[in-house]
Protein backbone atom coordinates (compact mmCIF):
# COMPACT_ATOMS: atom_id res chain seq x y z
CA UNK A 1 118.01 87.52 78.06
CA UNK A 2 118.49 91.21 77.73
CA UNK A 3 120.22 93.38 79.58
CA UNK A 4 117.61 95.31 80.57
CA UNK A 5 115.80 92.59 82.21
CA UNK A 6 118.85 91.44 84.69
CA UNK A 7 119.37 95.71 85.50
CA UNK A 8 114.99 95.21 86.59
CA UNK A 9 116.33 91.72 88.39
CA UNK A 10 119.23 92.90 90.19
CA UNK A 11 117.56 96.72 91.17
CA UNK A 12 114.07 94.66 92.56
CA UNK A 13 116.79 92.61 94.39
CA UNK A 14 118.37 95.60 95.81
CA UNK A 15 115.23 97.36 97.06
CA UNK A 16 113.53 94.42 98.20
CA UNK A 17 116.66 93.93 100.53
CA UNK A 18 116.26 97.56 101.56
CA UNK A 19 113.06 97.45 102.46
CA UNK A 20 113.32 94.11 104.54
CA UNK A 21 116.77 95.46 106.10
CA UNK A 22 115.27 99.09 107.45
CA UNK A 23 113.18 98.52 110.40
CA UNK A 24 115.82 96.52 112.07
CA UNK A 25 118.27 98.80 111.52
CA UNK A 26 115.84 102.08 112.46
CA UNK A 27 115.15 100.38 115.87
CA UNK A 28 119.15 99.77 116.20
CA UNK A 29 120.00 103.59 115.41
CA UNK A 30 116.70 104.57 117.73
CA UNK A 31 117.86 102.49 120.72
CA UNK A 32 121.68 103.26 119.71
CA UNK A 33 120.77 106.95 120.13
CA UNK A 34 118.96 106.82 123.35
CA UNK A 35 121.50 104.77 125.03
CA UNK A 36 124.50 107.21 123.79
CA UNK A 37 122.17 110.20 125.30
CA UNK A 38 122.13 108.23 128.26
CA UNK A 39 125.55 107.29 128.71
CA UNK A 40 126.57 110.77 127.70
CA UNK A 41 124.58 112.32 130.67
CA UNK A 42 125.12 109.72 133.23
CA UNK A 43 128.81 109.77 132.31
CA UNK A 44 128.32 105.61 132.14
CA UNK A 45 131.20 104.47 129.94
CA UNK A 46 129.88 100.60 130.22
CA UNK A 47 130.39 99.01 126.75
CA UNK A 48 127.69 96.14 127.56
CA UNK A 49 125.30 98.98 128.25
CA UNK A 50 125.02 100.21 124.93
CA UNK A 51 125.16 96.37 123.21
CA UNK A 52 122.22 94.18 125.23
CA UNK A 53 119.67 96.99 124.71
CA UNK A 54 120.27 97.08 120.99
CA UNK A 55 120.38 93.63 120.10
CA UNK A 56 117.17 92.97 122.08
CA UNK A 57 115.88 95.50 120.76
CA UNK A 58 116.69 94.24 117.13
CA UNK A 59 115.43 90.98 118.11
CA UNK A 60 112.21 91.93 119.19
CA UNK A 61 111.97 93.88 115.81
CA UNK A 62 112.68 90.54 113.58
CA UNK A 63 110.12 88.31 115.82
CA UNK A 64 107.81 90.91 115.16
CA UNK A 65 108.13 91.92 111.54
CA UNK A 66 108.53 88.41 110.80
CA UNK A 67 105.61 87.63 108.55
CA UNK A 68 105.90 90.94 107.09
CA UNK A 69 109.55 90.03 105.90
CA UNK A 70 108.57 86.70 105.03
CA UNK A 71 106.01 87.93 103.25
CA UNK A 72 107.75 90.46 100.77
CA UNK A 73 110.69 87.91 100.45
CA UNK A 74 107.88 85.55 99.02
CA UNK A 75 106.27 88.17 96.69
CA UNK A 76 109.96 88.81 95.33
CA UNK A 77 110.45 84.83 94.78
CA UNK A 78 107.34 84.47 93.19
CA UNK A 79 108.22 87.37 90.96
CA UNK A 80 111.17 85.92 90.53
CA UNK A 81 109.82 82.67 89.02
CA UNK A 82 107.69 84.12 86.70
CA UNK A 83 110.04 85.66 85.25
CA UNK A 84 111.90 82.91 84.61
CA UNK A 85 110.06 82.28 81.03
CA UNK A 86 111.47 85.93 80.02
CA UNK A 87 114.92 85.01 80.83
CA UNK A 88 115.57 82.31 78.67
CA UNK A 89 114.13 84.10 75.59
């Protein structure tokens, strides 16, 4: 097992988390944004105000982009596992 090939293992890792982990977190700063422009204007200092909308808002992101995550967490596995062959070479 070279080092080269755990570097290619543990960077794919990293992105593949990366990718999976940015639309939630877009829609989080999106809605996070909008509420704080809100709250700024309205002069609404209401700490539940700023929470509900975001986490439905990240929950309605992971129901939707469901398969899509599912599916790139798959690809990685299966990537994964055929590399398994290399790593004990």
């Amino acid at each position: 097992m070279s080092e080269a090939l755990i570097i290619e293992l543990v960077r794919e890792a990293i992105f593949t988390v990366c990718i999976v982990a940015l639309p939630p977190l877009a829609v989080s700063l999106v809605v996070g944004l909008a509420i704080s422009i809100f709250q700024a204007t309205t002069q609404i200092q209401e700490q539940s105000l700023a929470f509900v909308p975001k986490i439905i808002a990240v929950f309605l992101t992971l129901a939707v982009m469901a398969p899509w995550t599912a599916r790139m967490m798959v690809n990685y596995t299966s990537r994964l596992y055929n590399r398994i062959p290399d790593i004990f070479r």
